[in-house]
C-alpha atoms as a PDB file:
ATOM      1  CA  UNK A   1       0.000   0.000   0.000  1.00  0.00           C
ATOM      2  CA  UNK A   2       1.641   3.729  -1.213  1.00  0.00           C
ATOM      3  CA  UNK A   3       1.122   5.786   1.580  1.00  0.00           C
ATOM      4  CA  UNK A   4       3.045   9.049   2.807  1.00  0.00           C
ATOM      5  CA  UNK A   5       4.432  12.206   1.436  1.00  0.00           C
ATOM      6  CA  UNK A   6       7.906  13.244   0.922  1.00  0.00           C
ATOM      7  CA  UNK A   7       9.416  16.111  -0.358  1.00  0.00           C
ATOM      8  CA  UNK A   8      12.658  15.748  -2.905  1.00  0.00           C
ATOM      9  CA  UNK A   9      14.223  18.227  -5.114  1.00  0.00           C
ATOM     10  CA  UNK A  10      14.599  17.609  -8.665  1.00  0.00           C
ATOM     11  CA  UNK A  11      18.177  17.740  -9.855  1.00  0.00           C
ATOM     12  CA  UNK A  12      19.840  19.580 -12.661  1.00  0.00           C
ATOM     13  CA  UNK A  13      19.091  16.133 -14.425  1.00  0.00           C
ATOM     14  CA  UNK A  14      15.728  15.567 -14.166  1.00  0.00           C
ATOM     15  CA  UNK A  15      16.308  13.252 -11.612  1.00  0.00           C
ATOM     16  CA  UNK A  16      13.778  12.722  -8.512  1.00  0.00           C
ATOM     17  CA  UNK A  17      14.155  10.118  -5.664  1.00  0.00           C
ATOM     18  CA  UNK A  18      11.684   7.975  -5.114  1.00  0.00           C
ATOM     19  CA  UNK A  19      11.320   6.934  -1.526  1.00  0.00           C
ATOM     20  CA  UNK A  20      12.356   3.223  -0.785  1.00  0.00           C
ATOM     21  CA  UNK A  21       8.928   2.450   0.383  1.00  0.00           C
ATOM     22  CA  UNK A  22       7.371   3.291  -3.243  1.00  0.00           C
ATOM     23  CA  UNK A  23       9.924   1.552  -4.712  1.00  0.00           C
ATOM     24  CA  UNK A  24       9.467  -1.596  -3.725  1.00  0.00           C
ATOM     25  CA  UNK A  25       5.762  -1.374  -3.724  1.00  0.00           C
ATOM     26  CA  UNK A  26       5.676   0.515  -7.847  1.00  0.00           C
ATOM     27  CA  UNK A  27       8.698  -2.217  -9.012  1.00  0.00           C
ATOM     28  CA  UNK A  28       6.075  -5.117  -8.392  1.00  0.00           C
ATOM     29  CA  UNK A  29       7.317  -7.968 -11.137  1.00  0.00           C
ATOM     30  CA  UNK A  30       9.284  -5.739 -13.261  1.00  0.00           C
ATOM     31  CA  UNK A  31      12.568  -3.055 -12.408  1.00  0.00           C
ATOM     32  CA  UNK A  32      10.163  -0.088 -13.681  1.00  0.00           C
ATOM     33  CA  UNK A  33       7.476   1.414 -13.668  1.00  0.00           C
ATOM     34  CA  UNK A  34       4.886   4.093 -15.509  1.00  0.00           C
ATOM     35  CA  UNK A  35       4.556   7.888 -14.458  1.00  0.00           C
ATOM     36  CA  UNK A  36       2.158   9.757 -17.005  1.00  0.00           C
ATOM     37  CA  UNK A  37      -0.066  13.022 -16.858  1.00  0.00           C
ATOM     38  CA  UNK A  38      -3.055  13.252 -13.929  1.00  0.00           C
ATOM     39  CA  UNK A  39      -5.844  13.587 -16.118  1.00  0.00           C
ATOM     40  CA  UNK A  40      -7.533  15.645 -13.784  1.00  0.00           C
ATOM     41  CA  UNK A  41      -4.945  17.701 -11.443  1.00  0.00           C
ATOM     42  CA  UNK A  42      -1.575  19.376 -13.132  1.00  0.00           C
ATOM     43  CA  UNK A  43       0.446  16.582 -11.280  1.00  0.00           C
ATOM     44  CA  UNK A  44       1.728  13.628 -12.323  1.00  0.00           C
ATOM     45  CA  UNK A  45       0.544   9.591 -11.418  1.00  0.00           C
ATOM     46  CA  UNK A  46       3.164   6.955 -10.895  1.00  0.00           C
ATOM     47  CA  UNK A  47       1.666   3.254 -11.575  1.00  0.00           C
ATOM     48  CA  UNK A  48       3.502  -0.640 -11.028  1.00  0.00           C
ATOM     49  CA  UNK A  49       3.385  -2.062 -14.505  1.00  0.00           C
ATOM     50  CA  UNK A  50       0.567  -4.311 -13.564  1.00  0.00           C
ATOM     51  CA  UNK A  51      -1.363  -1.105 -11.940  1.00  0.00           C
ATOM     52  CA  UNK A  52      -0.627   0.760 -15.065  1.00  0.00           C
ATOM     53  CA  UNK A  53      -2.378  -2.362 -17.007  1.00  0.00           C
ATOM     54  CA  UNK A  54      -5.260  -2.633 -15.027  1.00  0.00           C
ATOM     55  CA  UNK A  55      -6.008   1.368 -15.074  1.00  0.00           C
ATOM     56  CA  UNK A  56      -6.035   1.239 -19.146  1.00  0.00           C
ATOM     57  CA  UNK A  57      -7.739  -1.613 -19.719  1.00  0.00           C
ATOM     58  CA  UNK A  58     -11.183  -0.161 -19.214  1.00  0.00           C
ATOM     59  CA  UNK A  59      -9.856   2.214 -22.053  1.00  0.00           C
ATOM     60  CA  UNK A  60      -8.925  -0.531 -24.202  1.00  0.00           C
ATOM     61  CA  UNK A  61     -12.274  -1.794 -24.606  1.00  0.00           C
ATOM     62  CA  UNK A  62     -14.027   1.942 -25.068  1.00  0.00           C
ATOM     63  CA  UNK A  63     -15.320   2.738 -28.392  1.00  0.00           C
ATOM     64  CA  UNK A  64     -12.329   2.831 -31.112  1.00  0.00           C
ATOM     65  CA  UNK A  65     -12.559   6.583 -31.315  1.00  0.00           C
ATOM     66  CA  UNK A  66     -12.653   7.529 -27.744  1.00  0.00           C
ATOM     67  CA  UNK A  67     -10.037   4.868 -26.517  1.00  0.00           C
ATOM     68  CA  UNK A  68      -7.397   5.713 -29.593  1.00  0.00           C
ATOM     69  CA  UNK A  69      -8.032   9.532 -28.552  1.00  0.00           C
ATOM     70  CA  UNK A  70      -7.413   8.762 -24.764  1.00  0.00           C
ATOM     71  CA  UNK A  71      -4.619   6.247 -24.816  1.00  0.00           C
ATOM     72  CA  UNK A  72      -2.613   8.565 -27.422  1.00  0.00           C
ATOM     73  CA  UNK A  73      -3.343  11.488 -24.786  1.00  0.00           C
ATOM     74  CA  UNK A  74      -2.058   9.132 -21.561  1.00  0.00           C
ATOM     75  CA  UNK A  75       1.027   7.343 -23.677  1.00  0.00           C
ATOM     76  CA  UNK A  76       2.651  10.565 -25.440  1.00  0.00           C
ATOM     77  CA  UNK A  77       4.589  11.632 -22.532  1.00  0.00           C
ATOM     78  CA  UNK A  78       4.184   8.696 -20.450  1.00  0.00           C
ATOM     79  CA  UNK A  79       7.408   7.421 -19.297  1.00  0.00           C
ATOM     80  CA  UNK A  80       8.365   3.968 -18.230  1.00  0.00           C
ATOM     81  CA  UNK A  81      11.402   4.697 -15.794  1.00  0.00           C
ATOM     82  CA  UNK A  82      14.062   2.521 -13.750  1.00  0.00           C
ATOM     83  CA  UNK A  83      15.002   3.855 -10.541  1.00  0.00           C
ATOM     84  CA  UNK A  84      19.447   3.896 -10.629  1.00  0.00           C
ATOM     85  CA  UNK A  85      21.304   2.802  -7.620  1.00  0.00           C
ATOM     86  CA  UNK A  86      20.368   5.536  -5.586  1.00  0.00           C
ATOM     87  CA  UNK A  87      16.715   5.659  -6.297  1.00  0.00           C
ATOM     88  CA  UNK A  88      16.244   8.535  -8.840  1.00  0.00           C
ATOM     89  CA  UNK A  89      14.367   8.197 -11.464  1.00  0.00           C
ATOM     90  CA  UNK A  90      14.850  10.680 -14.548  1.00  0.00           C
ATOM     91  CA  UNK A  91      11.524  12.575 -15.325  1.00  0.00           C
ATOM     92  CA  UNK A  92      11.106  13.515 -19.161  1.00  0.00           C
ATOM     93  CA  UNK A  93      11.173  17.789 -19.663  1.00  0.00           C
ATOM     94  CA  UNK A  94       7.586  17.587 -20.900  1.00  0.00           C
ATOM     95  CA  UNK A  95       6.543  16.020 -17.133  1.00  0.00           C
ATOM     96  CA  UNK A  96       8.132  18.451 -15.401  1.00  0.00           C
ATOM     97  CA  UNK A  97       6.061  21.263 -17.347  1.00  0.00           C
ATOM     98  CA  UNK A  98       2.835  19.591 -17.169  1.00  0.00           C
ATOM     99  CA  UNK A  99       3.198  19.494 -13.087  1.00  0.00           C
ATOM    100  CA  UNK A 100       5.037  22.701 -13.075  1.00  0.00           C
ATOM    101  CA  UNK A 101       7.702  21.169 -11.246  1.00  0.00           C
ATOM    102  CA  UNK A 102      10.712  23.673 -10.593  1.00  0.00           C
ATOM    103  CA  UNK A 103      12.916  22.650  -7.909  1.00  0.00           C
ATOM    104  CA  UNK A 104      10.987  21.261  -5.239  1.00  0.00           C
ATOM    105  CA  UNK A 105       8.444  18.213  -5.427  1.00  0.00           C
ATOM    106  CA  UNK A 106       6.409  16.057  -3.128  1.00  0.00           C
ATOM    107  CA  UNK A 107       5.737  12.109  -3.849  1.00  0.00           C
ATOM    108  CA  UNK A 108       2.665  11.019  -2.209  1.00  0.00           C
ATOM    109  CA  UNK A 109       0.804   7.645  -1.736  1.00  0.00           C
ATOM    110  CA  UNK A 110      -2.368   7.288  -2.843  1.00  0.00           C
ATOM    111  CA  UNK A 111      -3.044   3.395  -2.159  1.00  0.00           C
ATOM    112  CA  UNK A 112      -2.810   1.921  -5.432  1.00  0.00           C
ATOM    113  CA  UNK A 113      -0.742   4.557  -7.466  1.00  0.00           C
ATOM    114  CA  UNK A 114       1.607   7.426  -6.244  1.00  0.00           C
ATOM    115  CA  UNK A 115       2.084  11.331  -7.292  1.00  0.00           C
ATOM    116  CA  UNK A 116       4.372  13.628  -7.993  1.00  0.00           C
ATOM    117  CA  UNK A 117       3.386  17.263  -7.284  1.00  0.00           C
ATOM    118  CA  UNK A 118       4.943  20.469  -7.598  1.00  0.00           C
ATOM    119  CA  UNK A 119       5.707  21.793  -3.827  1.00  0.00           C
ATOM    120  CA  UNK A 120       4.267  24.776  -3.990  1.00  0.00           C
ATOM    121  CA  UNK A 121       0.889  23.235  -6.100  1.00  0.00           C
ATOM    122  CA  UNK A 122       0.941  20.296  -3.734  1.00  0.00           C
ATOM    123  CA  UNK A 123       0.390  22.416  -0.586  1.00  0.00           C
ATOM    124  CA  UNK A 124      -1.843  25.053  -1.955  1.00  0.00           C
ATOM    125  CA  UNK A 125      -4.042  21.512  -2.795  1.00  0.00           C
ATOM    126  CA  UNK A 126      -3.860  20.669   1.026  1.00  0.00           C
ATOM    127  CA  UNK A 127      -5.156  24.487   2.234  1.00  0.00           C
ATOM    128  CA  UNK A 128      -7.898  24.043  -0.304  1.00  0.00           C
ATOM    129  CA  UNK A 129      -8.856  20.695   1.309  1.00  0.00           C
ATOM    130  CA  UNK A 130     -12.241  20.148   2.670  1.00  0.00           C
ATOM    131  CA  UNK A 131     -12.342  17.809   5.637  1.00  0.00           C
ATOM    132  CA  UNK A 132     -16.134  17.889   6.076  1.00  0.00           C
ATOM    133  CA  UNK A 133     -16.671  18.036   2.366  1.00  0.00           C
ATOM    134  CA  UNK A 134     -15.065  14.396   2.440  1.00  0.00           C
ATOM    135  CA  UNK A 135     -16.968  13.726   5.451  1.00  0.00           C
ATOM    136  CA  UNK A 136     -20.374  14.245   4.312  1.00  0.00           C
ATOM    137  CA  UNK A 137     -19.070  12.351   0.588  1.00  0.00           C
ATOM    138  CA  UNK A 138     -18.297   9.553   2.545  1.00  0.00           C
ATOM    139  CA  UNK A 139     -21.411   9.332   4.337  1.00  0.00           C
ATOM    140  CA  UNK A 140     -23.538   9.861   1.068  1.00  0.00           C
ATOM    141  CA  UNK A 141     -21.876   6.246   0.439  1.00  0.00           C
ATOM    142  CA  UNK A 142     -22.831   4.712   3.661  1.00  0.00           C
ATOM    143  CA  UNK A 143     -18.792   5.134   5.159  1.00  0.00           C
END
């Protein structure tokens, strides 16, 4: 289970540590693993292969049109990354734009999937937050 949040700086390489925790959990059967666009927050999602396989599967099986127009959308700057011997992994340029990522970012764990947020965009998320917005969600659900 990805859970936590820790804040890394991005290197002069595009490199970004990955904590230990998230590695071991995102580098399931496989050495790497998929970070791609959030399709609905400027940040970006970090999948384990068989994560990344199960979330585009629905989308595989979508009307030709719709599923060619979304996958093209997810894969074009998707990256499938290694972590190196120190745990970096190298995040393509056009990543780091999308999630407005200048120096400092924050990896957190969302259960099934991690992300990668710009500092600054990652804490101005949290002030926005809405504790009894969740609450009464949750309840609307019976939880």
């Amino acid at each position: 289970m990805l859970s936590g949040e820790f804040k890394h700086s991005i290197d002069p390489k595009n490199r970004l540590f990955i904590p230990a925790k998230h590695r071991e959990e995102l580098t399931d059967e496989t050495e790497s693993f998929m970070v791609t666009k959030s399709i609905r927050e400027n940040c970006l999602k970090v999948y384990s292969m068989s994560e990344w396989e199960a979330y585009i599967s629905p989308i595989t099986k979508m009307e030709r049109k719709d599923s060619e127009r979304i996958l093209r959308a997810l894969h074009r700057d998707a990256a499938q990354v290694t972590p190196d011997s120190q745990g970096r992994i190298v995040l393509p340029p056009a990543l780091i734009k999308y999630a407005n990522i200048v120096k400092g970012a924050v990896v957190v764990g969302c259960g099934t999937y991690s992300e990668i947020w710009a500092e600054e965009a990652y804490e101005a998320m949290v002030e926005e937050e809405n504790l009894d917005g969740m609450k009464d969600l949750l309840e609307s659900y019976g939880l």
